[in-house]
PDB file of N, CA and C in Angstrom:
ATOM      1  N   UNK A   1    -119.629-209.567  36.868  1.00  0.00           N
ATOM      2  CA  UNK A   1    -120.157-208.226  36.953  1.00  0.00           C
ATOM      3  C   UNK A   1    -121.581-208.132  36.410  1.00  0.00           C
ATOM      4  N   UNK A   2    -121.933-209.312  35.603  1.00  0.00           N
ATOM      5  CA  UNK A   2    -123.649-208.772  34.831  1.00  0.00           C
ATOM      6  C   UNK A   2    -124.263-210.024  35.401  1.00  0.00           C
ATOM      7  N   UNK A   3    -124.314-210.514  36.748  1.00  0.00           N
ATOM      8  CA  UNK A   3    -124.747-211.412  37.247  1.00  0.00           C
ATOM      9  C   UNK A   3    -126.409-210.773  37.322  1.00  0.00           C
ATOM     10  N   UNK A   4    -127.028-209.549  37.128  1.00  0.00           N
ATOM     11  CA  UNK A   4    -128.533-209.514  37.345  1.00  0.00           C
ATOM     12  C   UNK A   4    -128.384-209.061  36.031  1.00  0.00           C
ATOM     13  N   UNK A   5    -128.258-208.972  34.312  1.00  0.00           N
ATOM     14  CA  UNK A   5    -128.534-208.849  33.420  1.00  0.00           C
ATOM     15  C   UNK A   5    -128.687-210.274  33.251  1.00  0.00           C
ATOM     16  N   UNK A   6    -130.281-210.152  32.899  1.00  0.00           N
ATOM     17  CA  UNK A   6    -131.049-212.002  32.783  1.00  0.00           C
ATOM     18  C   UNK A   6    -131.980-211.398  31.650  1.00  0.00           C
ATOM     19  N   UNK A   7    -132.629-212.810  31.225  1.00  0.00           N
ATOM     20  CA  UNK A   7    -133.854-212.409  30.867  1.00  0.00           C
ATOM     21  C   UNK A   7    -135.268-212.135  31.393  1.00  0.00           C
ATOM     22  N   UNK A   8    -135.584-210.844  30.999  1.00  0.00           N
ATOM     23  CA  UNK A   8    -137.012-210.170  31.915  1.00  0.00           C
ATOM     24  C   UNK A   8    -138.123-210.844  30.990  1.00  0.00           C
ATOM     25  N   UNK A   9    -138.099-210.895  29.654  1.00  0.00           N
ATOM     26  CA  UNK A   9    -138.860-210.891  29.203  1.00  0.00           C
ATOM     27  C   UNK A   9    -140.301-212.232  29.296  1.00  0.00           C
ATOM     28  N   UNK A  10    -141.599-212.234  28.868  1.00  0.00           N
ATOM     29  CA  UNK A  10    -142.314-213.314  29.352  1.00  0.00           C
ATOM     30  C   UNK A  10    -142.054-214.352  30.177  1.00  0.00           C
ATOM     31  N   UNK A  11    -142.221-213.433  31.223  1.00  0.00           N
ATOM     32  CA  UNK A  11    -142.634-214.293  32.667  1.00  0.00           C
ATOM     33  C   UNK A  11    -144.335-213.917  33.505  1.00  0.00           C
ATOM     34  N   UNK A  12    -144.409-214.820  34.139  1.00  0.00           N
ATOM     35  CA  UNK A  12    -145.793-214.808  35.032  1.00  0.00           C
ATOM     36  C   UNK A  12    -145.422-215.255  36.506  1.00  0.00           C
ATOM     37  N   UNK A  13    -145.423-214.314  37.164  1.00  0.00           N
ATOM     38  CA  UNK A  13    -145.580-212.804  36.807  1.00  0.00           C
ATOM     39  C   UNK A  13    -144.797-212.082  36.194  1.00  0.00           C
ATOM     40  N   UNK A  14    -145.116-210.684  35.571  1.00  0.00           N
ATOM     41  CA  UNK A  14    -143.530-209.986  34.572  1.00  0.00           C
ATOM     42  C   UNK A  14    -142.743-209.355  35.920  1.00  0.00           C
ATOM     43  N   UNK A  15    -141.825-209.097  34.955  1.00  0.00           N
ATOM     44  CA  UNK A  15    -140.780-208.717  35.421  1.00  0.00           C
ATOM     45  C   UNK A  15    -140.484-207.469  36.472  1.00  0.00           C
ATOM     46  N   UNK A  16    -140.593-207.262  37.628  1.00  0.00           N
ATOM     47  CA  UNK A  16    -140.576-206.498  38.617  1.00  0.00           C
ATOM     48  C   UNK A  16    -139.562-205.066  37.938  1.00  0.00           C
ATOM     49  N   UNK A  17    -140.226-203.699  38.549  1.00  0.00           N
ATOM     50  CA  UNK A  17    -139.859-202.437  38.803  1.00  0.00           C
ATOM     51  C   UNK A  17    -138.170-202.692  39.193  1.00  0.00           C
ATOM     52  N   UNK A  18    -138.122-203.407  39.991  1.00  0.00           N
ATOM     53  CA  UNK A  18    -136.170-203.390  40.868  1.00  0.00           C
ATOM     54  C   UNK A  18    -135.583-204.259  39.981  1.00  0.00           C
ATOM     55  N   UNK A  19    -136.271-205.779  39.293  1.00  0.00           N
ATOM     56  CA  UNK A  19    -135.350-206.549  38.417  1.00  0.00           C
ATOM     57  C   UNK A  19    -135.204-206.012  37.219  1.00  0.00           C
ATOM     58  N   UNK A  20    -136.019-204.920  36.663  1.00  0.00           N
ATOM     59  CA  UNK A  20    -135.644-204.028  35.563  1.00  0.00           C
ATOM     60  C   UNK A  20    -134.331-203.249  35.939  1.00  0.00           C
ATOM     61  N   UNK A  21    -134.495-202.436  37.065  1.00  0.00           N
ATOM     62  CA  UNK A  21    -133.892-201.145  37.326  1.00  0.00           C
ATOM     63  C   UNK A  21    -132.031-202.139  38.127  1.00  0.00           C
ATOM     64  N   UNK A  22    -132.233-203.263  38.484  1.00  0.00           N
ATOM     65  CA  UNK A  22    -130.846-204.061  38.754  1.00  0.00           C
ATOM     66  C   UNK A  22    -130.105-204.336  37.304  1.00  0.00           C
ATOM     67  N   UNK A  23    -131.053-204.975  36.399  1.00  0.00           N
ATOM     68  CA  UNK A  23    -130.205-204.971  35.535  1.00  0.00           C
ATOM     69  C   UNK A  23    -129.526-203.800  34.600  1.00  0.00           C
ATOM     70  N   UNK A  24    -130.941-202.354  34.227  1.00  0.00           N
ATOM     71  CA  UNK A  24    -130.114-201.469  33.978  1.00  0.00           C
ATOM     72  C   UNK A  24    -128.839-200.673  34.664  1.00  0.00           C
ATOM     73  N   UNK A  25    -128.947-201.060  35.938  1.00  0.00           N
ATOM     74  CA  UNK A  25    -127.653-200.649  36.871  1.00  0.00           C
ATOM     75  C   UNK A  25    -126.161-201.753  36.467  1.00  0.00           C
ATOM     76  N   UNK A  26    -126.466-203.105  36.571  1.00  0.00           N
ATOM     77  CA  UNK A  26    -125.326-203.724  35.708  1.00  0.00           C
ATOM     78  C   UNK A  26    -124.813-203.503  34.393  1.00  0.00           C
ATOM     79  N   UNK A  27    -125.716-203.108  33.407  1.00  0.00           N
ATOM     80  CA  UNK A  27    -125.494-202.726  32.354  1.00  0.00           C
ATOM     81  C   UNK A  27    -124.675-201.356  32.403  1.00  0.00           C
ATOM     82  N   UNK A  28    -125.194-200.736  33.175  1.00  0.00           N
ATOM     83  CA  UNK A  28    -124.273-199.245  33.108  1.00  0.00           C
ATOM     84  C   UNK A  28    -123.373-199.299  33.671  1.00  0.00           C
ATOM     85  N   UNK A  29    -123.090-200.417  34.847  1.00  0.00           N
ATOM     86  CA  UNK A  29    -121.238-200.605  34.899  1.00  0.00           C
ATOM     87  C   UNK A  29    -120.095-201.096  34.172  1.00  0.00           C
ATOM     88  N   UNK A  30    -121.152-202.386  33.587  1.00  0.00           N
ATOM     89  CA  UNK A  30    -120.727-202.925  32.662  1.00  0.00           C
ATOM     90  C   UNK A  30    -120.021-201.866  31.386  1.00  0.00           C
ATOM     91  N   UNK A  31    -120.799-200.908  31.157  1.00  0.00           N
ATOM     92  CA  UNK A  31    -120.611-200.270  29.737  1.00  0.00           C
ATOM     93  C   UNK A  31    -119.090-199.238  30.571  1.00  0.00           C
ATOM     94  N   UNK A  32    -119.567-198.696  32.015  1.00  0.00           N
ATOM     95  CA  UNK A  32    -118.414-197.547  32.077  1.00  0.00           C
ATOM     96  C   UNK A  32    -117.307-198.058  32.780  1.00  0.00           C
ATOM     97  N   UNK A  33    -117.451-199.549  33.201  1.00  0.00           N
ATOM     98  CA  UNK A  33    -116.430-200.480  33.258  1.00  0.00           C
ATOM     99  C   UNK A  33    -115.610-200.016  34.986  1.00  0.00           C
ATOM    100  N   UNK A  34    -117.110-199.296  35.734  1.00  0.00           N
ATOM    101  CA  UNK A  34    -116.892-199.442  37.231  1.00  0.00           C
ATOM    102  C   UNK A  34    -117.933-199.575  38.132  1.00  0.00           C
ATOM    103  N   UNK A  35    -118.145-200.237  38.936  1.00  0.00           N
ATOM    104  CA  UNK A  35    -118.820-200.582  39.743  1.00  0.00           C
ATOM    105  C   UNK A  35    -119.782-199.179  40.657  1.00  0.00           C
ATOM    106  N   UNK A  36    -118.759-198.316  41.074  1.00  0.00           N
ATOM    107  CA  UNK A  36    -119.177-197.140  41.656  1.00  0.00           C
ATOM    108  C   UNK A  36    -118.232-195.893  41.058  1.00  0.00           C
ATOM    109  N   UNK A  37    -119.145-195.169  40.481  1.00  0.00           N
ATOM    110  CA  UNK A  37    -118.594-193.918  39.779  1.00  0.00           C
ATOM    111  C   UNK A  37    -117.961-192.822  40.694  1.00  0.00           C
ATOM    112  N   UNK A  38    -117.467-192.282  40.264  1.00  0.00           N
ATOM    113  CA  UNK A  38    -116.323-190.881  40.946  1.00  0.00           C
ATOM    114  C   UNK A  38    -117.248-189.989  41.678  1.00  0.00           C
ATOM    115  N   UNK A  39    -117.127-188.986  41.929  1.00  0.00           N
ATOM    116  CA  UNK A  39    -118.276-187.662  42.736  1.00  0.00           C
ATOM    117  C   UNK A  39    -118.376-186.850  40.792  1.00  0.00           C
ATOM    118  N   UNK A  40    -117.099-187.214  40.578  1.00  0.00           N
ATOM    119  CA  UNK A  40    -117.106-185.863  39.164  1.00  0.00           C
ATOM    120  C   UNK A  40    -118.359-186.697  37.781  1.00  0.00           C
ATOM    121  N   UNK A  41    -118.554-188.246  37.968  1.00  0.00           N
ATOM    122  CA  UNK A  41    -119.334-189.020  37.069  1.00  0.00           C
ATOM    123  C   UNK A  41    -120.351-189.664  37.543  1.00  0.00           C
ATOM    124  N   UNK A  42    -120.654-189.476  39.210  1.00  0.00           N
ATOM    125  CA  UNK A  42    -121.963-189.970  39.585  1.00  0.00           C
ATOM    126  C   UNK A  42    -123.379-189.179  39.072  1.00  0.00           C
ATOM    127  N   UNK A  43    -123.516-187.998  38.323  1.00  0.00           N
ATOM    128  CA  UNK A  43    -124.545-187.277  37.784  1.00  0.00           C
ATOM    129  C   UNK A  43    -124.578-188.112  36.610  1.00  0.00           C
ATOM    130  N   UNK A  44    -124.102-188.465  36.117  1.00  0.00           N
ATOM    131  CA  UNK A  44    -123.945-189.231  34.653  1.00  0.00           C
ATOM    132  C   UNK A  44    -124.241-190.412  34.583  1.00  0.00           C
ATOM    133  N   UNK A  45    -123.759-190.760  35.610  1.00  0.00           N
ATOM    134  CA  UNK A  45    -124.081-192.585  35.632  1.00  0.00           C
ATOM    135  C   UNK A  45    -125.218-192.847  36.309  1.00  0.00           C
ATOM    136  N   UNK A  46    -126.149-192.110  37.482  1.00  0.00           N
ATOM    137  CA  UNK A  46    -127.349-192.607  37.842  1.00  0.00           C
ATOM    138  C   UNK A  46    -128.097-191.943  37.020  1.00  0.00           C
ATOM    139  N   UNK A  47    -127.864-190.773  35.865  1.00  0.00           N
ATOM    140  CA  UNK A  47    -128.998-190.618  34.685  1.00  0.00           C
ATOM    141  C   UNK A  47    -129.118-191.791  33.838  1.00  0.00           C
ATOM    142  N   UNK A  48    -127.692-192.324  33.450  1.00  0.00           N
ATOM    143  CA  UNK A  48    -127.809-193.319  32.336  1.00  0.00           C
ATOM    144  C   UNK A  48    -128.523-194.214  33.000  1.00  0.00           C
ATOM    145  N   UNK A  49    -128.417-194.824  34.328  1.00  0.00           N
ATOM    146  CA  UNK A  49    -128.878-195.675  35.029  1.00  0.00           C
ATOM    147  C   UNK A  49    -130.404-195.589  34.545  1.00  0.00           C
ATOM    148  N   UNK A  50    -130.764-194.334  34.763  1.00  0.00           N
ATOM    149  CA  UNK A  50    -132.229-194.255  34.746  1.00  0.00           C
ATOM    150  C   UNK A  50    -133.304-194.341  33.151  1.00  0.00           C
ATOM    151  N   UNK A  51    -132.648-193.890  32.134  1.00  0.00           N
ATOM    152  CA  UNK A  51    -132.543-193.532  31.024  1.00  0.00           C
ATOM    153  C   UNK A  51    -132.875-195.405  30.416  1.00  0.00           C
ATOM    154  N   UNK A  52    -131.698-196.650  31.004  1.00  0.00           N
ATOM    155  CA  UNK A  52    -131.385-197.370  30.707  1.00  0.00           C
ATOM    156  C   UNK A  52    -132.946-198.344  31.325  1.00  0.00           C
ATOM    157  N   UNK A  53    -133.503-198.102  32.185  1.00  0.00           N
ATOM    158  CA  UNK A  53    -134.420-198.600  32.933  1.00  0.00           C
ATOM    159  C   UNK A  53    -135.572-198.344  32.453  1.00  0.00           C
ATOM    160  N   UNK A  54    -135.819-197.170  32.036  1.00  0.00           N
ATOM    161  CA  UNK A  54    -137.070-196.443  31.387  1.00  0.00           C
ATOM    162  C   UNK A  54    -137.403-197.252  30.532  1.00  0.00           C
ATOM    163  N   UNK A  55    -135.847-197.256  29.034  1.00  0.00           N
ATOM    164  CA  UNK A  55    -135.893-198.251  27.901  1.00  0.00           C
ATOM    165  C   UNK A  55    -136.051-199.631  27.511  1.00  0.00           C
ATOM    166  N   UNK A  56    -135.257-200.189  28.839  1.00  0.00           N
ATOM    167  CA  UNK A  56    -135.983-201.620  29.173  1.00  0.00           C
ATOM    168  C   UNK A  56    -137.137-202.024  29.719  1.00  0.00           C
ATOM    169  N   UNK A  57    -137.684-201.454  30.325  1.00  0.00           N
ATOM    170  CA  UNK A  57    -139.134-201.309  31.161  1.00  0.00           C
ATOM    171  C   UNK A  57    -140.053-200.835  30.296  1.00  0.00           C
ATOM    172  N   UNK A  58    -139.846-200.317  29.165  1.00  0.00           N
ATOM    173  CA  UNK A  58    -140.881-199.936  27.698  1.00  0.00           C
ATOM    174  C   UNK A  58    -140.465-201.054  26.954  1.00  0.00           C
ATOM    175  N   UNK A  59    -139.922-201.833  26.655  1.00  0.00           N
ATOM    176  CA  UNK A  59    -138.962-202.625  25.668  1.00  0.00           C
ATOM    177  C   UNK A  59    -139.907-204.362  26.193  1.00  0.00           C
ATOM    178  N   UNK A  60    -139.556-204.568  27.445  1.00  0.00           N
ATOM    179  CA  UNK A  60    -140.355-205.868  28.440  1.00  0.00           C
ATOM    180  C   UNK A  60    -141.630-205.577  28.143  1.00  0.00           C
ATOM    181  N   UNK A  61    -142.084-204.362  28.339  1.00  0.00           N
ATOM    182  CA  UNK A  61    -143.686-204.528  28.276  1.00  0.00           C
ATOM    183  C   UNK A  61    -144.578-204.179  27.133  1.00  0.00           C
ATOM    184  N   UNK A  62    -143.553-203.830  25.712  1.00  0.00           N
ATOM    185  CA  UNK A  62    -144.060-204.024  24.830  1.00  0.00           C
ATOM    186  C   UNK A  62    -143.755-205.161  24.067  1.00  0.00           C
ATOM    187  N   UNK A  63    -142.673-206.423  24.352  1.00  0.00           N
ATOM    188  CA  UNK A  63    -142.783-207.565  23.842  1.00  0.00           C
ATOM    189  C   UNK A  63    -143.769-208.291  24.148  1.00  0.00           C
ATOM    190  N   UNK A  64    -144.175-209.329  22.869  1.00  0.00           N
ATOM    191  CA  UNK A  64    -145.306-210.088  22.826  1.00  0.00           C
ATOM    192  C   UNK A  64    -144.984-211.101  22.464  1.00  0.00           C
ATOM    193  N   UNK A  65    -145.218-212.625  22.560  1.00  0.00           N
ATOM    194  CA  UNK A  65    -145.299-213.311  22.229  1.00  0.00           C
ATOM    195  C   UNK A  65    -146.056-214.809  22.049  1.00  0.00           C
ATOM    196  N   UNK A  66    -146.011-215.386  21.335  1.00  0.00           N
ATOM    197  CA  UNK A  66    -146.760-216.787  21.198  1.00  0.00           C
ATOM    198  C   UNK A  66    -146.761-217.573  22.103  1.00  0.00           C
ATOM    199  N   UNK A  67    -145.611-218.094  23.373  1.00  0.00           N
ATOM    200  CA  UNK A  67    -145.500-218.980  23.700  1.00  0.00           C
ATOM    201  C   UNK A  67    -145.869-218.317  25.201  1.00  0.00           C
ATOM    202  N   UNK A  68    -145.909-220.025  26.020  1.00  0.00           N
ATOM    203  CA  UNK A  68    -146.894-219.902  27.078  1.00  0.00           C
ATOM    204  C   UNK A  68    -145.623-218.888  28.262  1.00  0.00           C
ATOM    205  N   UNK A  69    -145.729-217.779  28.837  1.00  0.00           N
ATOM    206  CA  UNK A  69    -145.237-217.461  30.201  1.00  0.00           C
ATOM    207  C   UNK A  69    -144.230-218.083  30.655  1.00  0.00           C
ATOM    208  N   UNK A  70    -143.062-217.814  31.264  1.00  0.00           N
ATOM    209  CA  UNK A  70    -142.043-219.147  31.828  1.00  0.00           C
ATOM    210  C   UNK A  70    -142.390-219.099  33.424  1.00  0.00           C
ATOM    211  N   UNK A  71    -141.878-220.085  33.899  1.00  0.00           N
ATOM    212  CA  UNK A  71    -142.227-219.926  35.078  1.00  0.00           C
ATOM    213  C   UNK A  71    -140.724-219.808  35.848  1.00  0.00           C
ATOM    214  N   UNK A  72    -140.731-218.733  36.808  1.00  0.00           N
ATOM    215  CA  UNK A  72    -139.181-218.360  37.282  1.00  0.00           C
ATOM    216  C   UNK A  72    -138.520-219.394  38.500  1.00  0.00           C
ATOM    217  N   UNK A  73    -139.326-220.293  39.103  1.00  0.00           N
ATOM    218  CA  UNK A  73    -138.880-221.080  39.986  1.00  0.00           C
ATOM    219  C   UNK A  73    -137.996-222.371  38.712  1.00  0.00           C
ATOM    220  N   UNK A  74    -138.957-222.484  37.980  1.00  0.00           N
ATOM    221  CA  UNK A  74    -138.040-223.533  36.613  1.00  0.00           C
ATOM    222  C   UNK A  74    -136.922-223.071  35.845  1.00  0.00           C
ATOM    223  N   UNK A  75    -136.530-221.952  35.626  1.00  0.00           N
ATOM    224  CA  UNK A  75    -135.806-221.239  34.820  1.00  0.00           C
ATOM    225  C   UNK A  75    -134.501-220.825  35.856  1.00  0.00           C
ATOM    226  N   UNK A  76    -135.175-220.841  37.237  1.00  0.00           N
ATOM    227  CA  UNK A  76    -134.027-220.737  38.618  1.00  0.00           C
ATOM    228  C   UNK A  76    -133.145-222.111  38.558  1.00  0.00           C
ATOM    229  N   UNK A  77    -134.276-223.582  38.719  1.00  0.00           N
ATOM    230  CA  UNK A  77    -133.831-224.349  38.482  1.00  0.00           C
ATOM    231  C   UNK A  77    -132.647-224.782  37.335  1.00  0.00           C
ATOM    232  N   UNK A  78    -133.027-224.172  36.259  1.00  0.00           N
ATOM    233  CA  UNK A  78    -132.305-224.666  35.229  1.00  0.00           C
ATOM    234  C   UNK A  78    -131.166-223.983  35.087  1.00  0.00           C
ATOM    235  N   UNK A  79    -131.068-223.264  35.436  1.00  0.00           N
ATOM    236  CA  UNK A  79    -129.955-222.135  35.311  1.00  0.00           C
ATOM    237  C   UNK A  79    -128.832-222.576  37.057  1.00  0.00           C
ATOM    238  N   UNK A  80    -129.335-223.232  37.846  1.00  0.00           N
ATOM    239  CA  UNK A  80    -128.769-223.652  38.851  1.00  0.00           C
ATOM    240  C   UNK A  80    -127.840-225.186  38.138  1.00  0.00           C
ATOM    241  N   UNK A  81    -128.764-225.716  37.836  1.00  0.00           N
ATOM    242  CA  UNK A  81    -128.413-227.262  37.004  1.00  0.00           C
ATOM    243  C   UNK A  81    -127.155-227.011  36.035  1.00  0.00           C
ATOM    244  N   UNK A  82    -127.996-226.146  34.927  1.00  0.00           N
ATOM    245  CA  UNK A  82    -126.777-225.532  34.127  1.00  0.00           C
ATOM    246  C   UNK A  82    -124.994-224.735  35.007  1.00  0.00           C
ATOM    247  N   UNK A  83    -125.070-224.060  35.865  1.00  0.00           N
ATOM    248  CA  UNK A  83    -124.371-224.109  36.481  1.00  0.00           C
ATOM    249  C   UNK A  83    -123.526-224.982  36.995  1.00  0.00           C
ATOM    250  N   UNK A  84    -124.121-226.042  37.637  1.00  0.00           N
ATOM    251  CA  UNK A  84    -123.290-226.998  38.409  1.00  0.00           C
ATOM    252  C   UNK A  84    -122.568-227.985  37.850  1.00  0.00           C
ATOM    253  N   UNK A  85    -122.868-228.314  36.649  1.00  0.00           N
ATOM    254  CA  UNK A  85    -122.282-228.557  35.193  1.00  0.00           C
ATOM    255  C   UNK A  85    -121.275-227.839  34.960  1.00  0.00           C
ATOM    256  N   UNK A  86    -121.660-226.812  35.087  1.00  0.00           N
ATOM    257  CA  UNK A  86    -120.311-225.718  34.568  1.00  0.00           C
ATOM    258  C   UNK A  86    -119.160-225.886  35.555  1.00  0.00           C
ATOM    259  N   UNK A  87    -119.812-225.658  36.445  1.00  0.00           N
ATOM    260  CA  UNK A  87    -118.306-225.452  37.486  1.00  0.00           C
ATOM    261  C   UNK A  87    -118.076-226.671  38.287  1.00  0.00           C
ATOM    262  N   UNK A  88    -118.388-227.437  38.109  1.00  0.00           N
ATOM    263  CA  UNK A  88    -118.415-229.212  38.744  1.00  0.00           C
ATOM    264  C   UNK A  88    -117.335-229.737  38.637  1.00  0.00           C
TER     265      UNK A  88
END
């Protein structure tokens, strides 16, 4: 279920408008523990949605750090590698 909650943080390029706003959407299923909300809790859940996106998208672009940028084709890689390990 939190297959797009990754890490956003220092990348080159940063972290895209939709890969922010995917993961705050996993996160908010994650937390209300459904995929697609009712008609009576969809006002609630695409605010939190939004609320949740705002905070991460201020949160990514005010971290700073020392080390050099990652690069996302290597971090694809590794996380593919790491995988195939896993389930091999």
């Amino acid at each position: 279920m939190c297959r797009n909650i990754r890490t956003l943080a220092n990348f080159d390029p940063p972290a895209t408008e939709d890969e922010i706003h995917a993961s705050a959407l996993q996160f908010v299923r994650k937390l209300s523990g459904t995929a697609s909300p009712s008609r009576a809790n969809e006002e609630a859940f695409n605010s939190a949605v939004e609320e949740v996106t705002a905070a991460a998208a201020r949160l990514i672009r005010s971290l700073t750090s020392s080390a050099p940028p990652r690069n996302r084709e290597e971090e694809t890689a590794k996380a593919r590698e790491r995988s195939m390990k896993r389930f091999a």
